[in-house]
Protein backbone atom coordinates (compact mmCIF):
# COMPACT_ATOMS: atom_id res chain seq x y z
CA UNK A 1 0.00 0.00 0.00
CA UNK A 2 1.41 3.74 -0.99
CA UNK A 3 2.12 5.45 2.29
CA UNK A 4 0.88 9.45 1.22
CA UNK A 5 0.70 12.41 2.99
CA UNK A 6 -2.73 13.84 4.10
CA UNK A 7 -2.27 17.98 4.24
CA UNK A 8 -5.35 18.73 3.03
CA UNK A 9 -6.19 20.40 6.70
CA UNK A 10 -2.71 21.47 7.14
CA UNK A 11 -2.72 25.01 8.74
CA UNK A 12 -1.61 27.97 6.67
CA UNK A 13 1.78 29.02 8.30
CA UNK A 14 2.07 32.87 8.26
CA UNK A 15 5.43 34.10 7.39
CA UNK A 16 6.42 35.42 10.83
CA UNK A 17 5.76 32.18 12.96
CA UNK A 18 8.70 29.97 11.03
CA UNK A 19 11.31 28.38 12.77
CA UNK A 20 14.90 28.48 12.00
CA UNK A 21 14.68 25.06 9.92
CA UNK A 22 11.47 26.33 8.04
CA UNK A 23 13.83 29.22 6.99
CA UNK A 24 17.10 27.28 6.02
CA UNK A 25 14.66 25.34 3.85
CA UNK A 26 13.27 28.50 2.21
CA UNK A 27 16.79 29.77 1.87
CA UNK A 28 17.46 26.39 0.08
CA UNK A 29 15.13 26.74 -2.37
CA UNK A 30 15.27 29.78 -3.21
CA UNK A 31 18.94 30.05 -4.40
CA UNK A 32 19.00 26.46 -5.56
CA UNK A 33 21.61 24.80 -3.21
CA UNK A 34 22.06 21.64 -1.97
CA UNK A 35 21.66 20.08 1.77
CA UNK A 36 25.34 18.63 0.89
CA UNK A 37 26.37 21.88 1.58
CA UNK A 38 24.76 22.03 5.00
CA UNK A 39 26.30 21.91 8.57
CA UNK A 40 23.20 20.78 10.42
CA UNK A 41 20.08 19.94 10.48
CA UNK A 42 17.14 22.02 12.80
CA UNK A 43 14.84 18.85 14.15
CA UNK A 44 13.12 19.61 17.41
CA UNK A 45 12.39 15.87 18.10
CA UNK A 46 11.11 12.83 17.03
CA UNK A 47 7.72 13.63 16.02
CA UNK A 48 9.85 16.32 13.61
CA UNK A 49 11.64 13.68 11.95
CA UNK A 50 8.98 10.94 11.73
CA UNK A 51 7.13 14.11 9.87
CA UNK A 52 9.81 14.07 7.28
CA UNK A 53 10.18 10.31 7.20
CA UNK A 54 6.85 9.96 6.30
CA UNK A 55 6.76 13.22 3.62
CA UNK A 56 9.76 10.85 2.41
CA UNK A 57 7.34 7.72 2.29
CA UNK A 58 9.19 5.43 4.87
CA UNK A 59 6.91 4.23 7.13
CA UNK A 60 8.93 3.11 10.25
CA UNK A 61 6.67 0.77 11.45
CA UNK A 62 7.05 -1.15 8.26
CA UNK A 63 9.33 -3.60 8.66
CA UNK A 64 10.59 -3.48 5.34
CA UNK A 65 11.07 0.38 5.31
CA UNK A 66 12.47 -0.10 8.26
CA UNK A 67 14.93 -1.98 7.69
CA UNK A 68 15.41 -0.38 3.83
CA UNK A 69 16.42 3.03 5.80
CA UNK A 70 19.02 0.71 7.90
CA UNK A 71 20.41 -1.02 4.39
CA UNK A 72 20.84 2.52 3.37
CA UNK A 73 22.82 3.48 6.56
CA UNK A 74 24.95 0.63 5.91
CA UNK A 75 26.05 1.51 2.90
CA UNK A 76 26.90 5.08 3.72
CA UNK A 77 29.20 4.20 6.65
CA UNK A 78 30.73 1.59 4.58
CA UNK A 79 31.63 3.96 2.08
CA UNK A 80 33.01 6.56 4.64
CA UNK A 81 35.16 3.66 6.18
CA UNK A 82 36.46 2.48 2.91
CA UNK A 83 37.03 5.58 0.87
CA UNK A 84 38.09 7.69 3.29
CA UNK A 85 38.92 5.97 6.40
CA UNK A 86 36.70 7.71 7.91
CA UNK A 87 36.00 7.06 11.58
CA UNK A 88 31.96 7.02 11.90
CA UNK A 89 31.25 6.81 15.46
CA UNK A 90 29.41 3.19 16.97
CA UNK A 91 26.42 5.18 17.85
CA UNK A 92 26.20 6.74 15.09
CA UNK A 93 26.38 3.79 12.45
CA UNK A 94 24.06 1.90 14.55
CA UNK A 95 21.67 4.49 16.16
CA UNK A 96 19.21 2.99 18.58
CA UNK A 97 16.10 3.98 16.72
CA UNK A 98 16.95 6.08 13.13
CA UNK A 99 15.19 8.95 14.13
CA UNK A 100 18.25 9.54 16.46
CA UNK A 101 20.50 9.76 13.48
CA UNK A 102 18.69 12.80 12.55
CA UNK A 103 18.57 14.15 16.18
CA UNK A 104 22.21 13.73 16.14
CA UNK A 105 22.86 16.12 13.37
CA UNK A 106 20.52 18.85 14.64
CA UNK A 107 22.61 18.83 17.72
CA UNK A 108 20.63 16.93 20.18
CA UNK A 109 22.92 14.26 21.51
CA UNK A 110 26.41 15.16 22.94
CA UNK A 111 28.65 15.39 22.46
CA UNK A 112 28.94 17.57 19.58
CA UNK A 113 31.18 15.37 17.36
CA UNK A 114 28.09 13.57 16.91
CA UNK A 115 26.62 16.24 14.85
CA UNK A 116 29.03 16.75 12.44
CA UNK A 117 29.64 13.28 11.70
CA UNK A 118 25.55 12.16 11.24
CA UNK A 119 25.66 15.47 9.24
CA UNK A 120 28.36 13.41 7.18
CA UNK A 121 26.78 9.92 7.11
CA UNK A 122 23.47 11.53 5.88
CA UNK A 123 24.59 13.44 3.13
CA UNK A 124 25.83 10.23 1.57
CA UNK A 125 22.56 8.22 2.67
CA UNK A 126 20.80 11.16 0.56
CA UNK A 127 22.97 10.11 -2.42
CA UNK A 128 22.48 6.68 -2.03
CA UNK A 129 18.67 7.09 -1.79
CA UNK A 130 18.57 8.96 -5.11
CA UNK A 131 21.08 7.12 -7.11
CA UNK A 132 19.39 3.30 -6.13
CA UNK A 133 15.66 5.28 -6.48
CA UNK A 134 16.77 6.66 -9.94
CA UNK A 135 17.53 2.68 -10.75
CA UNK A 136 13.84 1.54 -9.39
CA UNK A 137 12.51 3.83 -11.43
CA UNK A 138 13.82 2.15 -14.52
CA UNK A 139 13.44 -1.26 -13.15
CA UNK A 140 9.56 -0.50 -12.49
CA UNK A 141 7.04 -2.12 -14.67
CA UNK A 142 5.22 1.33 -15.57
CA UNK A 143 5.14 3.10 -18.53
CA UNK A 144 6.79 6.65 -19.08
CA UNK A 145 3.39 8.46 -19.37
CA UNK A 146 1.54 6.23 -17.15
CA UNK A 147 4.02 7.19 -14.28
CA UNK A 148 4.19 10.84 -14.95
CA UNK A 149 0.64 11.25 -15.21
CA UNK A 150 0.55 10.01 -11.79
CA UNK A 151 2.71 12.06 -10.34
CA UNK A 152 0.97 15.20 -11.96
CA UNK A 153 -2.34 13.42 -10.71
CA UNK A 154 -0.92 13.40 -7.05
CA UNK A 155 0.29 17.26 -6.95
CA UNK A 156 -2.96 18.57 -8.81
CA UNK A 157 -4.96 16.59 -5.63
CA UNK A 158 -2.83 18.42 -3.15
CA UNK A 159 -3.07 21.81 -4.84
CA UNK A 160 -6.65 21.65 -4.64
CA UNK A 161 -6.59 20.65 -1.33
CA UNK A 162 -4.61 23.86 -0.38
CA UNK A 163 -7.33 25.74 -2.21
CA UNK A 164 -10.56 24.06 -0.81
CA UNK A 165 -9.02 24.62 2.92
CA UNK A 166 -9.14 28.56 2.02
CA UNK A 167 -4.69 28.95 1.46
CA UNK A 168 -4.32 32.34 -1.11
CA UNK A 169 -4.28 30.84 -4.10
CA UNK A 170 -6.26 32.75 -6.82
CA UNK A 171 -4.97 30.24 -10.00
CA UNK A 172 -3.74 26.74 -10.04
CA UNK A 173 -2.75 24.81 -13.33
CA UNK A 174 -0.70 22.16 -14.07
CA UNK A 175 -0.12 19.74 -17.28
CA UNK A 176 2.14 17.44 -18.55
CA UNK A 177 5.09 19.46 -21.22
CA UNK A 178 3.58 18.05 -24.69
CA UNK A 179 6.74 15.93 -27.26
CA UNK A 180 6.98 19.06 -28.85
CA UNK A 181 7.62 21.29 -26.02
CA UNK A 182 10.23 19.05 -24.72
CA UNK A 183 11.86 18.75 -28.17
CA UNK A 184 12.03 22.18 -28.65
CA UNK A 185 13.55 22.56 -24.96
CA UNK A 186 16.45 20.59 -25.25
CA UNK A 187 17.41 22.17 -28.89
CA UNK A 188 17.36 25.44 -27.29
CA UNK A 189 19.64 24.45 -24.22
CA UNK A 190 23.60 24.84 -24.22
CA UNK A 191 24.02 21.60 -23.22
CA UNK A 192 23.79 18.01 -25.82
CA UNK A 193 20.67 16.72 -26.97
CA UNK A 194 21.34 14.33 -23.75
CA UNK A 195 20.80 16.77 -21.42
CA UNK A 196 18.10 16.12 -19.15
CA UNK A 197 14.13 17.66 -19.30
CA UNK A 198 13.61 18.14 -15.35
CA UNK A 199 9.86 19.76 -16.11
CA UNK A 200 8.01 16.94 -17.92
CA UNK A 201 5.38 17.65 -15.22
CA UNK A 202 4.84 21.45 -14.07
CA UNK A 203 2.63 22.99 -11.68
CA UNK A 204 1.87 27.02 -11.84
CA UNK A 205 1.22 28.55 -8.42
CA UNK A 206 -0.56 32.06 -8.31
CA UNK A 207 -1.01 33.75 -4.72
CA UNK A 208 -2.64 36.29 -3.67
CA UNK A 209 -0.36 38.96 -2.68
CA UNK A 210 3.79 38.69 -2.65
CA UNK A 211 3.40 38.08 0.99
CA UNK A 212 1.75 34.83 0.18
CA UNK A 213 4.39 33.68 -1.90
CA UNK A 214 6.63 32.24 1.07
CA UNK A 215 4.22 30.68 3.44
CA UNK A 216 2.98 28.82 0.32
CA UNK A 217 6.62 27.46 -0.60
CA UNK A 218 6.68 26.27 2.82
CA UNK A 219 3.70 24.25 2.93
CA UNK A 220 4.83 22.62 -0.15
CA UNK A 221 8.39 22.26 1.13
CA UNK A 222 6.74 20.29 4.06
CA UNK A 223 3.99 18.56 3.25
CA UNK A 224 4.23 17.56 -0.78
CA UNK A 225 7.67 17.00 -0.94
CA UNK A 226 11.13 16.93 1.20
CA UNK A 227 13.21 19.84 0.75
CA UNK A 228 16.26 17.83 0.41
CA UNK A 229 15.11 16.61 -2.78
CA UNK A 230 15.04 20.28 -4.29
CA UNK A 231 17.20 19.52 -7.30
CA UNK A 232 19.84 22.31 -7.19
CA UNK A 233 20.99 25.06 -9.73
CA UNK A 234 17.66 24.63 -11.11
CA UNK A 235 15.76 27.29 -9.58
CA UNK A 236 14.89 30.74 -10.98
CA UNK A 237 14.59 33.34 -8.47
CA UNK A 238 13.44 36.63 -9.48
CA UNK A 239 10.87 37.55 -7.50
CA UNK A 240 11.71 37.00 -3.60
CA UNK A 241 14.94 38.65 -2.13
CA UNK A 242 15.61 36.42 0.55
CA UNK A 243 17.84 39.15 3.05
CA UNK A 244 15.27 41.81 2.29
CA UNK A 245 12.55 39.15 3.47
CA UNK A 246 14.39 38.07 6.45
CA UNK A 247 15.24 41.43 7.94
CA UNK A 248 12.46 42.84 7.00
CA UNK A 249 10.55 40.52 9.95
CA UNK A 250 11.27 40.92 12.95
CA UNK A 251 10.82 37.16 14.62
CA UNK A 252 13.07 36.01 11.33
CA UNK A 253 15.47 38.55 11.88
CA UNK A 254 16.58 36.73 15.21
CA UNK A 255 17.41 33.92 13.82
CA UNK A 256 20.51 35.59 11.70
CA UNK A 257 23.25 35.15 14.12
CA UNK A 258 22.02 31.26 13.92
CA UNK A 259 21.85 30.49 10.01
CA UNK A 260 24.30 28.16 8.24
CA UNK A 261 25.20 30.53 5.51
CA UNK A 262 26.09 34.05 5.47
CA UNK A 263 23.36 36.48 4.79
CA UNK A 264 25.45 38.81 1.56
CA UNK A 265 25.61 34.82 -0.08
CA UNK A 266 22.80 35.59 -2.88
CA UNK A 267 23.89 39.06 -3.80
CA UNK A 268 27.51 37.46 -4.43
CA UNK A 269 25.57 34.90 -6.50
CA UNK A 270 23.42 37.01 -8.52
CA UNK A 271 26.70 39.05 -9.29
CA UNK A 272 28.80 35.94 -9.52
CA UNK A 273 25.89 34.55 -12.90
CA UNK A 274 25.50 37.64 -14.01
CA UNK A 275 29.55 37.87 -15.15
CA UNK A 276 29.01 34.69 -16.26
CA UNK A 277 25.48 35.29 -18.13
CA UNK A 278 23.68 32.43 -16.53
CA UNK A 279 20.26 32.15 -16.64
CA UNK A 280 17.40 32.01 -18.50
CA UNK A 281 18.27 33.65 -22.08
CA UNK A 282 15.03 33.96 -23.13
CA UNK A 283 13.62 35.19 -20.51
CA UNK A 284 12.57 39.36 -20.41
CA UNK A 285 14.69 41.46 -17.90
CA UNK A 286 11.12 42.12 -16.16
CA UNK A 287 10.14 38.67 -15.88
CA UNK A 288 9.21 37.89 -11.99
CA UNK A 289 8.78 34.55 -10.85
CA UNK A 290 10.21 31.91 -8.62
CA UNK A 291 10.66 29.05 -10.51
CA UNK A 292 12.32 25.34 -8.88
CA UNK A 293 12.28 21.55 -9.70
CA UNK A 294 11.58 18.80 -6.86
CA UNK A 295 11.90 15.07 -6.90
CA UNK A 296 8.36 14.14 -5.69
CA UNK A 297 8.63 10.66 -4.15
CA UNK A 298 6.39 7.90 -5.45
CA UNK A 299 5.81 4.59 -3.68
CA UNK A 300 6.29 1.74 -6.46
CA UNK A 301 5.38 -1.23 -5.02
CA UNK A 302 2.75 -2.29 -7.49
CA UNK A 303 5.31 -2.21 -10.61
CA UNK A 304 8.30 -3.78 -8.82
CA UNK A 305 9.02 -7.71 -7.88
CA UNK A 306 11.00 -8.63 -4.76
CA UNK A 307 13.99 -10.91 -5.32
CA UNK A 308 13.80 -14.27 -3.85
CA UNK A 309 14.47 -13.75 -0.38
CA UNK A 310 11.58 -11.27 -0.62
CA UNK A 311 13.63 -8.11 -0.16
CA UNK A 312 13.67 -5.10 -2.79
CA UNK A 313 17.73 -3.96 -2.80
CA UNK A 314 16.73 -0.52 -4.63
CA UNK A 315 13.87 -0.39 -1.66
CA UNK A 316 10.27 0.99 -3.14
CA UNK A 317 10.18 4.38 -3.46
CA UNK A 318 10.94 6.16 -6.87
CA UNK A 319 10.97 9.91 -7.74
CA UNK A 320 9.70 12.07 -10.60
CA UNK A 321 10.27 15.17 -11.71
CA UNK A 322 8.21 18.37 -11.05
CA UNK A 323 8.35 21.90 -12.20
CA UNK A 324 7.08 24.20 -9.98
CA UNK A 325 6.26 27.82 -10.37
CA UNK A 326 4.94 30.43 -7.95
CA UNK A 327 3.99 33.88 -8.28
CA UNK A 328 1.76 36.33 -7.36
CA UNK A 329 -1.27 38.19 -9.07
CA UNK A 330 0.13 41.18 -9.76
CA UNK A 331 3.31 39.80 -11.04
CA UNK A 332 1.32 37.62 -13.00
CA UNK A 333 -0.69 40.24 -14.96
CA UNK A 334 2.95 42.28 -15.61
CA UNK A 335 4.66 38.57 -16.77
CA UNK A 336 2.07 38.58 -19.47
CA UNK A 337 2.25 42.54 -20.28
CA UNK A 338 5.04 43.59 -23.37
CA UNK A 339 8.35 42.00 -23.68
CA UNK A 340 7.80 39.48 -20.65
CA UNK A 341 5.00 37.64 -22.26
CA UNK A 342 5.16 33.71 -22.79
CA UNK A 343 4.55 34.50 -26.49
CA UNK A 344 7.11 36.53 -26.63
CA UNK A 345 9.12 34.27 -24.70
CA UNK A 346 8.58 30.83 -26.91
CA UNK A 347 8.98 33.07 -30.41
CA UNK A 348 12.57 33.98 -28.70
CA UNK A 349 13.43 30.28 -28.07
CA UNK A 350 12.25 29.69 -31.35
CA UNK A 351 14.41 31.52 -33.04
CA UNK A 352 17.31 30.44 -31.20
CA UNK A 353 16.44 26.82 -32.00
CA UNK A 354 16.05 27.71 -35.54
CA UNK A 355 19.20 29.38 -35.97
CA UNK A 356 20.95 26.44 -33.97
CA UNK A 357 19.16 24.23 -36.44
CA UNK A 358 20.06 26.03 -39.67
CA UNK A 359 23.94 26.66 -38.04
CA UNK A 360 23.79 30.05 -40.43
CA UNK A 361 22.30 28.48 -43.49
CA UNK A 362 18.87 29.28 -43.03
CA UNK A 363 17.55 31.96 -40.65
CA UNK A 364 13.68 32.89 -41.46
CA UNK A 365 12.83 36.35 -40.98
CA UNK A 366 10.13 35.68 -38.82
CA UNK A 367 8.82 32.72 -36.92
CA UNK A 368 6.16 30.94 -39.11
CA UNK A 369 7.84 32.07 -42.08
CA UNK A 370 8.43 28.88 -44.91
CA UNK A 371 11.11 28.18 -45.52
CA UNK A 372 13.19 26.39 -48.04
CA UNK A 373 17.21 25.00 -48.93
């Protein structure tokens, strides 16, 4: 049976009552980073992390997810050991519950050498987890469409739970990127034709007011999917300016002297892609919107087989891809004003694909134009 997470009565989390891990996890997806880049975690206690263990679909009291999250600590202590000799501590590598693992690394046990090295052994139980879930996923019985369609199924269902229990959301669509859309994507990127689509299924977010915007991303950041699986350097941030935000609230303020990462990081960023003309090319300068990919988790337990001893060694939880985009009204009504307009926007990338096409040889004067040679 699919272990899911019921929000649909969730309370809407205004802005100024987050806590200092609700804020590192805004932070996180905001810029795109990673939690490999992380010192510590921010669990409270054990109801905390059996939250998040269950957002991730591992139901303790399973014994097979139980001991699937234990196969996976294995494996990440073994390579610490062997690689780089690294000394993992007994009570760390074999916690007495897992939930203590987590506790560890937000600082709860002493001393505090335990933190930093269950910080260590979970950034490489994250890697495991995706690299064995990105195998499941092609070992699954399930066809492409079949399991993207659920996945868009399962994020329109939560979206219009958020609605129906009142959040500020004004507009909600979402739809699978048609073969066309996707071809045309990957002849307009930099990269090779292999590069990877990461927005087969999106999901457009409009709030109310700008305020809205944050408390939103949080409920999805906590109750749709885990923010560790924020897939980074893919977001597009141009609407929320995460130091103007934070000291611009006083109970978020306090928690400066206590974040992981200094508070200038963003700006250096922004200045940091801007010399090297990252970004989206064909997007307008006045374009506003904050724009991310998650890997939603997907329990795949009807389109897998166990081996013979009855175990599953990639465990039974998948991912897929999901585009998200958030915005608010009014930046809505200017994205579709002038130069910013998605019109606008999918002529540009179409002339950039046709040029890339035609390498110099054939370059219509306008898109739609025939064209012959």
């Amino acid at each position: 049976m699919e272990t899911t997470v019921d929000a649909s009565f969730a309370r809407f989390v205004p802005l100024a009552e987050l806590g200092l891990q609700d804020v590192e996890i805004l932070r996180l997806i905001l810029r795109g980073g990673s939690v490999i880049d992380w010192r510590r975690l921010n669990f409270e206690g054990r109801a905390d992390v059996d939250r998040f263990l269950r957002l991730s679909l591992f139901d303790t009291s399973d014994p097979l997810d139980a001991a699937r999250l234990r196969e996976i600590l294995r494996q990440a202590v073994d390579y610490l050991r062997a690689s780089f000799h690294y000394r993992v501590a007994d009570r760390v590598a074999n916690p007495d519950e897992i939930q203590d693992l987590f506790l560890m690394a937000s600082g709860r046990f002493a001393p505090d050498r335990f933190r930093r090295i269950a910080c260590v052994v979970l950034k490489v139980m994250h890697c495991i987890h995706h690299v064995e879930a990105r195998e499941l996923r092609f070992q699954a019985k399930i066809a492409e469409a079949d399991f993207q369609a659920r996945v868009a199924e399962r994020v329109r269902d939560f979206a219009m739970g958020m609605q129906a229990a009142g959040f500020p959301i004004v507009d909600l669509t979402g739809n699978l990127k048609t073969r066309e859309s996707l071809i045309t994507k990957l002849l307009s990127k930099k990269e090779t034709l292999a590069a990877q689509i990461y927005d087969k299924v999106r999901y457009r977010i409009v709030t109310r007011d700008r305020a809205d915007v944050l408390p939103v991303l949080h409920h999805l950041a906590t109750h749709l999917f885990p923010f560790n699986f924020v897939v980074p350097g893919q977001t597009e941030n141009s609407l929320i300016d995460f130091r103007e935000t934070v000291e611009g609230t006083p109970s978020l303020r306090r928690l400066i002297p206590r974040l992981q990462l200094d508070l200038d990081l963003e700006r250096r960023e922004r200045r940091e892609r801007r010399r090297n003309g990252d970004g989206n090319r064909f997007s307008a300068a006045s374009y506003r919107v904050l724009n991310f990919i998650a890997d939603l988790p997907v329990r795949l337990d009807r389109w897998i087989d166990p081996d013979a001893q009855g175990r599953y060694p990639n465990g039974r939880i998948g991912f897929g891809l999901v585009e998200f985009q958030i915005v608010d009204e009014a930046a809505a009504r200017q994205n579709e004003q002038g130069d910013a307009s998605h019109e606008r926007y999918k002529a540009r990338q179409h002339r950039r694909v046709l040029r890339r096409l035609s390498r110099g040889l054939v370059v219509p004067k306008r898109i739609g134009a025939k064209n012959t040679g």
